[in-house]
C-alpha atoms as a PDB file:
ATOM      1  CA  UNK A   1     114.202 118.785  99.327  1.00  0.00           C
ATOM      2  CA  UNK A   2     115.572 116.342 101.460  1.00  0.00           C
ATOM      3  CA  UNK A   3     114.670 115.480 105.047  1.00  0.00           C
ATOM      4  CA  UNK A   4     116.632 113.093 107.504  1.00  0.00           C
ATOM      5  CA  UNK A   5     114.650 111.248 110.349  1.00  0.00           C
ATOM      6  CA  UNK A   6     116.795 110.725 113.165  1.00  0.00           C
ATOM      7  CA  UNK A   7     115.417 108.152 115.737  1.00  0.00           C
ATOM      8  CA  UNK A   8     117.345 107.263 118.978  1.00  0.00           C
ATOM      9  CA  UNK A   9     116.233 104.714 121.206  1.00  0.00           C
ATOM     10  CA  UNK A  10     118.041 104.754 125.021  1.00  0.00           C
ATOM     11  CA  UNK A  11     118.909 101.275 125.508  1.00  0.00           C
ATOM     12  CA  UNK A  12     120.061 100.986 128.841  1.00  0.00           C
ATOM     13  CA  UNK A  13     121.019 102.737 131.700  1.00  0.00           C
ATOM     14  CA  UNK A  14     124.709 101.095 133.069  1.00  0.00           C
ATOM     15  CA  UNK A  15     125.374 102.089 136.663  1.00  0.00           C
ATOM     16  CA  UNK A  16     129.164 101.582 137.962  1.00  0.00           C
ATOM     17  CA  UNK A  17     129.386 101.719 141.829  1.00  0.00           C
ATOM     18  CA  UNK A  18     132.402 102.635 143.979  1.00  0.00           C
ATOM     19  CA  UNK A  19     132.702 102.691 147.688  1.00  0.00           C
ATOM     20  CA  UNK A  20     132.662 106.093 148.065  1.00  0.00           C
ATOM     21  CA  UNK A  21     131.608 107.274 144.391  1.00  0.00           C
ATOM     22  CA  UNK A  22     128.834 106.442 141.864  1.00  0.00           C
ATOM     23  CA  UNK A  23     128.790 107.004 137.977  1.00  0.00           C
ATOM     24  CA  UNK A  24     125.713 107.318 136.335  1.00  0.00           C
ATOM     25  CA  UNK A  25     126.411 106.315 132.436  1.00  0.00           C
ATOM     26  CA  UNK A  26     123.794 106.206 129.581  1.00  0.00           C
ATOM     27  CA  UNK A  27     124.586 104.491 126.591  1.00  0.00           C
ATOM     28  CA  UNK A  28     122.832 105.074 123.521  1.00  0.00           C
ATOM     29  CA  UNK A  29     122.608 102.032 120.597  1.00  0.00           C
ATOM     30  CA  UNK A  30     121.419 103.563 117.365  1.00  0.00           C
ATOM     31  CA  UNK A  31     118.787 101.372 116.370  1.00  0.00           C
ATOM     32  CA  UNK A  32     118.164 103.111 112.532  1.00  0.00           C
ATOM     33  CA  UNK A  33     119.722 102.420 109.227  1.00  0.00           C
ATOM     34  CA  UNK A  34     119.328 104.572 106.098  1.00  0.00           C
ATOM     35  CA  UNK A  35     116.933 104.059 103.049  1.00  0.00           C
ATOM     36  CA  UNK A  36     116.813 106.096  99.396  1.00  0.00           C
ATOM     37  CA  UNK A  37     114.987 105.155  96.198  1.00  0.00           C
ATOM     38  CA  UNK A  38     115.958 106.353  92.489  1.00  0.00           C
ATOM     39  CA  UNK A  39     112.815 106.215  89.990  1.00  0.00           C
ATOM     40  CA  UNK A  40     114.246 106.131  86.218  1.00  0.00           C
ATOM     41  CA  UNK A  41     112.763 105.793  82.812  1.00  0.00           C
ATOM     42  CA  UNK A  42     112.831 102.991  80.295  1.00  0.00           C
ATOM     43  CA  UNK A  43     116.152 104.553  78.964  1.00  0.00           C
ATOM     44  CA  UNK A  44     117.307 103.708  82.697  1.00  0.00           C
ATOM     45  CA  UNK A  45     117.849 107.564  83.079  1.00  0.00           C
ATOM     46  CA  UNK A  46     116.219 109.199  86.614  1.00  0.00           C
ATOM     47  CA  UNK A  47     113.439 111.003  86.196  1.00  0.00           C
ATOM     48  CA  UNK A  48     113.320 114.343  88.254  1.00  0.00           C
ATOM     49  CA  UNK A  49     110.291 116.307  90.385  1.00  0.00           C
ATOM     50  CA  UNK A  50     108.316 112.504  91.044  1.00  0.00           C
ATOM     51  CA  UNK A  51     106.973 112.521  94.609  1.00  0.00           C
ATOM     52  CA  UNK A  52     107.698 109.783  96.806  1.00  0.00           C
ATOM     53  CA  UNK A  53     105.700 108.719 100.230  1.00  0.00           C
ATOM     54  CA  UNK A  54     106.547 106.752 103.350  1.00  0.00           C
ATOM     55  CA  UNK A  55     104.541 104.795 105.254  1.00  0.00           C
ATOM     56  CA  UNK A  56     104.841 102.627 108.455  1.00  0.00           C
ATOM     57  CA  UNK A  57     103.881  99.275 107.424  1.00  0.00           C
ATOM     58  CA  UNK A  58     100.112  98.482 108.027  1.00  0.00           C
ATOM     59  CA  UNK A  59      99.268 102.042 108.303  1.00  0.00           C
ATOM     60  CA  UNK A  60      97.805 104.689 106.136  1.00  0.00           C
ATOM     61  CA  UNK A  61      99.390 107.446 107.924  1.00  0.00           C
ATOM     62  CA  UNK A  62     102.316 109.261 105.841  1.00  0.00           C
ATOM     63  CA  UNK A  63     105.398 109.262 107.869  1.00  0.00           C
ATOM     64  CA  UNK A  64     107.542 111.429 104.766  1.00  0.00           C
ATOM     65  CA  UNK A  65     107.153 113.083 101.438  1.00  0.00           C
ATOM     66  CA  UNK A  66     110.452 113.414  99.432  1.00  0.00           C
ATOM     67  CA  UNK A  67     110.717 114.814  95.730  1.00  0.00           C
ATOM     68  CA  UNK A  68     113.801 113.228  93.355  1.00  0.00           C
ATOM     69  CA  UNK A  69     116.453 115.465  92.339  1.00  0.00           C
ATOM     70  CA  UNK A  70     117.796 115.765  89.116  1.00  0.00           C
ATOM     71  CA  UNK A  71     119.543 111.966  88.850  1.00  0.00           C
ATOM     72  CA  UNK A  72     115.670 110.616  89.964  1.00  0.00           C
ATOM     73  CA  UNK A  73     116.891 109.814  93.588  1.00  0.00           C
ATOM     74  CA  UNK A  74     115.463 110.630  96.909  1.00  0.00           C
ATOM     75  CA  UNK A  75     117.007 109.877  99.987  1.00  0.00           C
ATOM     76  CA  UNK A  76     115.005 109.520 102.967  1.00  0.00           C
ATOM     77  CA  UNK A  77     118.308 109.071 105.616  1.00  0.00           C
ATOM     78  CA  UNK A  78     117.778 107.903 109.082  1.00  0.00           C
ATOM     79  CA  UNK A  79     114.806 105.723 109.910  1.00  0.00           C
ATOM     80  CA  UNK A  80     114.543 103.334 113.052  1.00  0.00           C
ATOM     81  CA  UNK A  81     114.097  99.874 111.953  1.00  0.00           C
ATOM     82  CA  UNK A  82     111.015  98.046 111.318  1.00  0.00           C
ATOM     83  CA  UNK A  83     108.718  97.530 108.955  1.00  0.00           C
ATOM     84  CA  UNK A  84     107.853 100.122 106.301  1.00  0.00           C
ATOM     85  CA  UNK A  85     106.499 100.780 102.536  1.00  0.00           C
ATOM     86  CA  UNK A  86     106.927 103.650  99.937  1.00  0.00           C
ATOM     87  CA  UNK A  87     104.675 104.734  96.787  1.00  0.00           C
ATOM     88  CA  UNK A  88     104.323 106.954  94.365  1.00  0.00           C
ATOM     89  CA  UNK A  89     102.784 108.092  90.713  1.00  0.00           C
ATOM     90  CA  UNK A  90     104.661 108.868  87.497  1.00  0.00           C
ATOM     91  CA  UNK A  91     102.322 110.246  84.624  1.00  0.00           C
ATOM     92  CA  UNK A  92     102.959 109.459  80.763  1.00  0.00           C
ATOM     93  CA  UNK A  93     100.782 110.336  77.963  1.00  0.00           C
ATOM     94  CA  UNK A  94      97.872 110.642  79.915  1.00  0.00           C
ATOM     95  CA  UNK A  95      98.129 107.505  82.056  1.00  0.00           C
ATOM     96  CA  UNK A  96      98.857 107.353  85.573  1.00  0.00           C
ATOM     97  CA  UNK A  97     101.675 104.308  87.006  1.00  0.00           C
ATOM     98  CA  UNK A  98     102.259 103.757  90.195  1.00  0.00           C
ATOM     99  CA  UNK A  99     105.505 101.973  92.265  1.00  0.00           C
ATOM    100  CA  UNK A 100     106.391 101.111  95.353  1.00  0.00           C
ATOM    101  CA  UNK A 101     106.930  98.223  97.739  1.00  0.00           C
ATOM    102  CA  UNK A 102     107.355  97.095 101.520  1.00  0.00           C
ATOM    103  CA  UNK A 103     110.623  96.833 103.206  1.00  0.00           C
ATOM    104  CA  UNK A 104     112.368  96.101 105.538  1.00  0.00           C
ATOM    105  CA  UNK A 105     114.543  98.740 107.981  1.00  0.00           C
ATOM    106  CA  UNK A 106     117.821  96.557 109.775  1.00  0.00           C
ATOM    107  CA  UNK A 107     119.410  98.904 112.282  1.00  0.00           C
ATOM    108  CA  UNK A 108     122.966  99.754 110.445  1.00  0.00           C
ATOM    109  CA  UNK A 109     122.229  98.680 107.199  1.00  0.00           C
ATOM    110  CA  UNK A 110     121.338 100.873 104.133  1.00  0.00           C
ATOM    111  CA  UNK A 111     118.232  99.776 101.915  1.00  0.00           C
ATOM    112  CA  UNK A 112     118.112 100.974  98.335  1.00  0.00           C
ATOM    113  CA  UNK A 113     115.777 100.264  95.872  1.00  0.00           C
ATOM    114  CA  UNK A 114     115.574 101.470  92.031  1.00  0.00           C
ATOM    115  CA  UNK A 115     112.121 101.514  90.649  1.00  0.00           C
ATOM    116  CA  UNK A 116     110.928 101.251  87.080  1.00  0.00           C
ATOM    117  CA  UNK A 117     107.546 102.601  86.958  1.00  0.00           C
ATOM    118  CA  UNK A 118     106.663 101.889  82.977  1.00  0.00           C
ATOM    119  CA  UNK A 119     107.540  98.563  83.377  1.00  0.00           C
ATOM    120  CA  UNK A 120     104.750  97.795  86.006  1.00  0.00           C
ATOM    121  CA  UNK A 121     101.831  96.726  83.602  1.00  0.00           C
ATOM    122  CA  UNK A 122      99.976  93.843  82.446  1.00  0.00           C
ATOM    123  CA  UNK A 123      97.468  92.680  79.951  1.00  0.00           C
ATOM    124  CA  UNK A 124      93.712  92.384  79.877  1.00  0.00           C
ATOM    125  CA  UNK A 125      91.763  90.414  77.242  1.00  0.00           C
ATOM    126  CA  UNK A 126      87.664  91.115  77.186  1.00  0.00           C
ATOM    127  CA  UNK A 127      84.680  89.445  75.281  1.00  0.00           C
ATOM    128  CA  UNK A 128      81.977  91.664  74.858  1.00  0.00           C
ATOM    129  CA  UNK A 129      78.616  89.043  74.165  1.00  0.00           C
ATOM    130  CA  UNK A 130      74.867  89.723  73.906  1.00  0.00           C
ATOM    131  CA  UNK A 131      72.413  88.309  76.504  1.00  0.00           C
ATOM    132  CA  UNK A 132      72.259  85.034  74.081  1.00  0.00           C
ATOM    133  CA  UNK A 133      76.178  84.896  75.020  1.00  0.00           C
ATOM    134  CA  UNK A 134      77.006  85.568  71.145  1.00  0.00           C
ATOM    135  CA  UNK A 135      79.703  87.623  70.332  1.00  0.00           C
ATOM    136  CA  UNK A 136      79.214  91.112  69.331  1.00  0.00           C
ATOM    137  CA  UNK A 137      81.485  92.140  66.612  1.00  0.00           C
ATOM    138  CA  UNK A 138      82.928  95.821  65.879  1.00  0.00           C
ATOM    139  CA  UNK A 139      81.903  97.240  69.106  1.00  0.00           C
ATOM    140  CA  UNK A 140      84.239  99.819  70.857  1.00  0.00           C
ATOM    141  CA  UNK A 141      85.716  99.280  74.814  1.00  0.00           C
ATOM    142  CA  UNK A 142      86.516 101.957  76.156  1.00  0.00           C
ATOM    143  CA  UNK A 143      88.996 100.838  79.119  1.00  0.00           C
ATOM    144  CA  UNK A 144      88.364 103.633  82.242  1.00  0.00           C
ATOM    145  CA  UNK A 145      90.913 103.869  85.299  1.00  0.00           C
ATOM    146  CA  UNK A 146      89.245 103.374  88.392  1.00  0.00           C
ATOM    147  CA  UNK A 147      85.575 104.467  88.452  1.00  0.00           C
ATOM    148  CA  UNK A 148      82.557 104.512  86.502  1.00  0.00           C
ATOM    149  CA  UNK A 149      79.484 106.007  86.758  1.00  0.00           C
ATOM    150  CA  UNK A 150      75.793 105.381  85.193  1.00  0.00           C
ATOM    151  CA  UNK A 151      75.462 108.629  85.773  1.00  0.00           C
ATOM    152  CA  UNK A 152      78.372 110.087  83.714  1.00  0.00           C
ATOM    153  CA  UNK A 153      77.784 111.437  80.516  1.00  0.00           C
ATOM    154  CA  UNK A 154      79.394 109.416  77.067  1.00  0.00           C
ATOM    155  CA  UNK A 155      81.669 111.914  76.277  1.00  0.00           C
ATOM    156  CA  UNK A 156      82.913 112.187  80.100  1.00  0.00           C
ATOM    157  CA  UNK A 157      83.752 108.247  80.249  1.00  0.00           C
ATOM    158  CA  UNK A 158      85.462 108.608  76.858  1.00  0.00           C
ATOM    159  CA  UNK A 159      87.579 111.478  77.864  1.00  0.00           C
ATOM    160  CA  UNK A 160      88.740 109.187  80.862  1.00  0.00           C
ATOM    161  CA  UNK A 161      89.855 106.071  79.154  1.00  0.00           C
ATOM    162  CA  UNK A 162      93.225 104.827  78.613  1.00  0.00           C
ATOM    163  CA  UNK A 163      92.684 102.755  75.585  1.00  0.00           C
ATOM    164  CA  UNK A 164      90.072 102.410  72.939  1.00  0.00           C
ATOM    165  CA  UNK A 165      89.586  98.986  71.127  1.00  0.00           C
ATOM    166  CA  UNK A 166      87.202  97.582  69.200  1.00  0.00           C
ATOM    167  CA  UNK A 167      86.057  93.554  69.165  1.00  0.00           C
ATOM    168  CA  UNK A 168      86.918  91.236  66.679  1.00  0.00           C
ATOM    169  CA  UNK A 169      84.824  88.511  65.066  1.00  0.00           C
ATOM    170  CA  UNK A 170      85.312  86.531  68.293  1.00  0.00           C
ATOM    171  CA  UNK A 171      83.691  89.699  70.252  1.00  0.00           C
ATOM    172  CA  UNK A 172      87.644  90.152  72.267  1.00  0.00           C
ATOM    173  CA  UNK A 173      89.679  93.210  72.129  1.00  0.00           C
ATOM    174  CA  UNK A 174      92.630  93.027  73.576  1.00  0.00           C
ATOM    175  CA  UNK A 175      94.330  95.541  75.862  1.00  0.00           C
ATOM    176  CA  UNK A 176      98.370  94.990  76.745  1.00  0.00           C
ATOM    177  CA  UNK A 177     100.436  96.776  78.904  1.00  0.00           C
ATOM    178  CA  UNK A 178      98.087  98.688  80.846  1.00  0.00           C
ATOM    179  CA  UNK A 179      99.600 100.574  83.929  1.00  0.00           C
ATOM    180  CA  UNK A 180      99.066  97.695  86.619  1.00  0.00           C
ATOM    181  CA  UNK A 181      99.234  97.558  90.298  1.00  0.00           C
ATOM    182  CA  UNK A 182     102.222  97.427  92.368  1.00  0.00           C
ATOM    183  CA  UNK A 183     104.282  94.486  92.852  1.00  0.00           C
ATOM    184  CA  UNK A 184     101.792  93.052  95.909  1.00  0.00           C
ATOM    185  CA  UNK A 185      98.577  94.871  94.795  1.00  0.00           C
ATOM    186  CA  UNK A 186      96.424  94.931  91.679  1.00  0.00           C
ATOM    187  CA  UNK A 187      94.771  97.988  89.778  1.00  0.00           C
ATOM    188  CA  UNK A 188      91.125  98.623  89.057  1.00  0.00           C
ATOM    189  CA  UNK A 189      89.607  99.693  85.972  1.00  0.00           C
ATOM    190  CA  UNK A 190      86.208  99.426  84.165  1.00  0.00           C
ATOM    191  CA  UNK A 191      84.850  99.669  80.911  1.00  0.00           C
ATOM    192  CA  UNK A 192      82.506 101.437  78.734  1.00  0.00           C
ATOM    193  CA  UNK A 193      80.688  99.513  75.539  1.00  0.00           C
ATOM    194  CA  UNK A 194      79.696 101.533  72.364  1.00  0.00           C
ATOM    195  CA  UNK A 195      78.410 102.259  68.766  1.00  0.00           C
ATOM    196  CA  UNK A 196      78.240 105.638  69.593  1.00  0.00           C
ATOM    197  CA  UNK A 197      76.953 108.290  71.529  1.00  0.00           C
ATOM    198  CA  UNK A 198      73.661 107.129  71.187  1.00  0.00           C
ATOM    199  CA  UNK A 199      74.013 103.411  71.966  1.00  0.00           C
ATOM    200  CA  UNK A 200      76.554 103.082  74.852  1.00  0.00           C
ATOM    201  CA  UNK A 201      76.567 101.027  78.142  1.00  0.00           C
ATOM    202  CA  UNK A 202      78.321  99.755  81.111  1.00  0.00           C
ATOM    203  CA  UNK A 203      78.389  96.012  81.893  1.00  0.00           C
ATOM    204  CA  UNK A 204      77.195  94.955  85.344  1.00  0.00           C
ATOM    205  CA  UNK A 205      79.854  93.860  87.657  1.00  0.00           C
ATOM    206  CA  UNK A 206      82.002  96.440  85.879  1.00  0.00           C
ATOM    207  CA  UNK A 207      85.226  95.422  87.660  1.00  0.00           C
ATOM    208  CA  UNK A 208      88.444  94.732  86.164  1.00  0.00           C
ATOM    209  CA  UNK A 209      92.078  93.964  87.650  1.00  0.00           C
ATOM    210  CA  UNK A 210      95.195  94.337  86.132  1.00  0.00           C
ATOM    211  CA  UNK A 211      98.546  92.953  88.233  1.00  0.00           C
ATOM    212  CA  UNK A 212     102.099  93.386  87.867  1.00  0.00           C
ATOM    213  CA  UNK A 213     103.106  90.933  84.486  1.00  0.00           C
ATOM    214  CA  UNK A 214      99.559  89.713  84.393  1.00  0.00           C
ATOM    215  CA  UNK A 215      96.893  88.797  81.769  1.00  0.00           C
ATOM    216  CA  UNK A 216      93.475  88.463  83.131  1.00  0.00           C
ATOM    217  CA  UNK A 217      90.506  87.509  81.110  1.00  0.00           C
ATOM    218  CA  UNK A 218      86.679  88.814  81.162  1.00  0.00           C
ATOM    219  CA  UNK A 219      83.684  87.862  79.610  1.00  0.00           C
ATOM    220  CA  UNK A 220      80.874  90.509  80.119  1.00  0.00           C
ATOM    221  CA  UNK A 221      77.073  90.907  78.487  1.00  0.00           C
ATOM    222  CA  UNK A 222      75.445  93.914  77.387  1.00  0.00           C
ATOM    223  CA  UNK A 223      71.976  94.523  75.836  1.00  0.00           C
ATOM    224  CA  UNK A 224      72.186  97.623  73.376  1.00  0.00           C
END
């Protein structure tokens, strides 16, 4: 699929008087330039069928929704200048990563931009302690994308999570390259504590953030 937005903007109006004639003349400036993306693989090979969005910057509203071809491109052709960003999701083994970044639209020029989705993680390091701060040893983290729920049954929140570690003697397990946030956002994730179905929890202020080349550290207590 592939959809060009063409944008004209009428400039000015030039009027050329005569003595006995007048000439009305319009002259159009194309104010757009051109902008395509090309998602690829570790192996630096495109990677077909991956959705890509458009946005006006500062807005939620989707301007276009392209789909790369067979070499992982997508071209989006015209757009007037100005201030836009793009996103989108590629799936592997289970986990979600997202891309995309702002930019900027010159009229005349042509922005391109190659994006390396599995490349866009970071690392997490968490010590699980008991409510005398002492490390717990041998317990399993679950690491869930997003959202949690008290409410959710064990074998739900296990089903959801990305990785599975258990603590050393030091009461840390440590999770690296976990799919992270974009380039100027981070990612949210929470985690699930547990012996085993019988004896599982969720830490309070279960919140987690993962950036682009990060590693961010957490300390959290449970009672189980």
């Amino acid at each position: 699929m592939r959809k060009s937005i063409y944008l004209f903007m009428v400039a000015s109006i030039l009027l050329v008087s005569c003595d006995k004639d007048s000439e009305n003349m319009t002259v159009l400036i194309d104010q757009s330039g051109y902008f395509n993306v090309k998602i690829v693989g570790l192996d630096q090979k495109g990677i077909e069928g991956i959705k890509v969005s458009l946005y006006p910057s500062g807005t939620s509203g989707v301007l276009a929704i392209g789909e790369t071809n067979a070499s992982g491109e997508y071209d989006f052709g015209k757009l007037l200048q100005g201030y836009y960003q793009y996103a989108g999701m590629v799936e592997k083994n289970g986990m979600d990563y997202y891309f995309g970044r702002p930019f900027q639209i010159i009229a005349g020029d042509t922005k391109s931009f190659t994006d390396e989705p599995f490349l866009n993680v970071g690392d997490l390091t968490v010590t699980i302690v008991d409510h005398y701060y002492l490390p717990i040893e041998n317990i399993n983290v679950a690491l869930i994308p997003e959202y949690y729920s008290y409410n959710d049954p064990f074998q739900s929140s296990l089903d959801k999570a990305y990785f599975i570690r258990s603590t050393n003697s030091d009461g840390t397990v440590f999770f690296n390259d976990v799919p992270a946030g974009t380039g100027f956002s981070y990612r949210s994730y929470s985690i699930m504590v547990y012996f085993d179905e019988n004896s599982y929890d969720y830490p309070s202020s279960n919140n987690l953030r993962v950036s682009y080349h990060s590693n961010e550290e957490y300390t959290f207590s449970v009672d189980l």
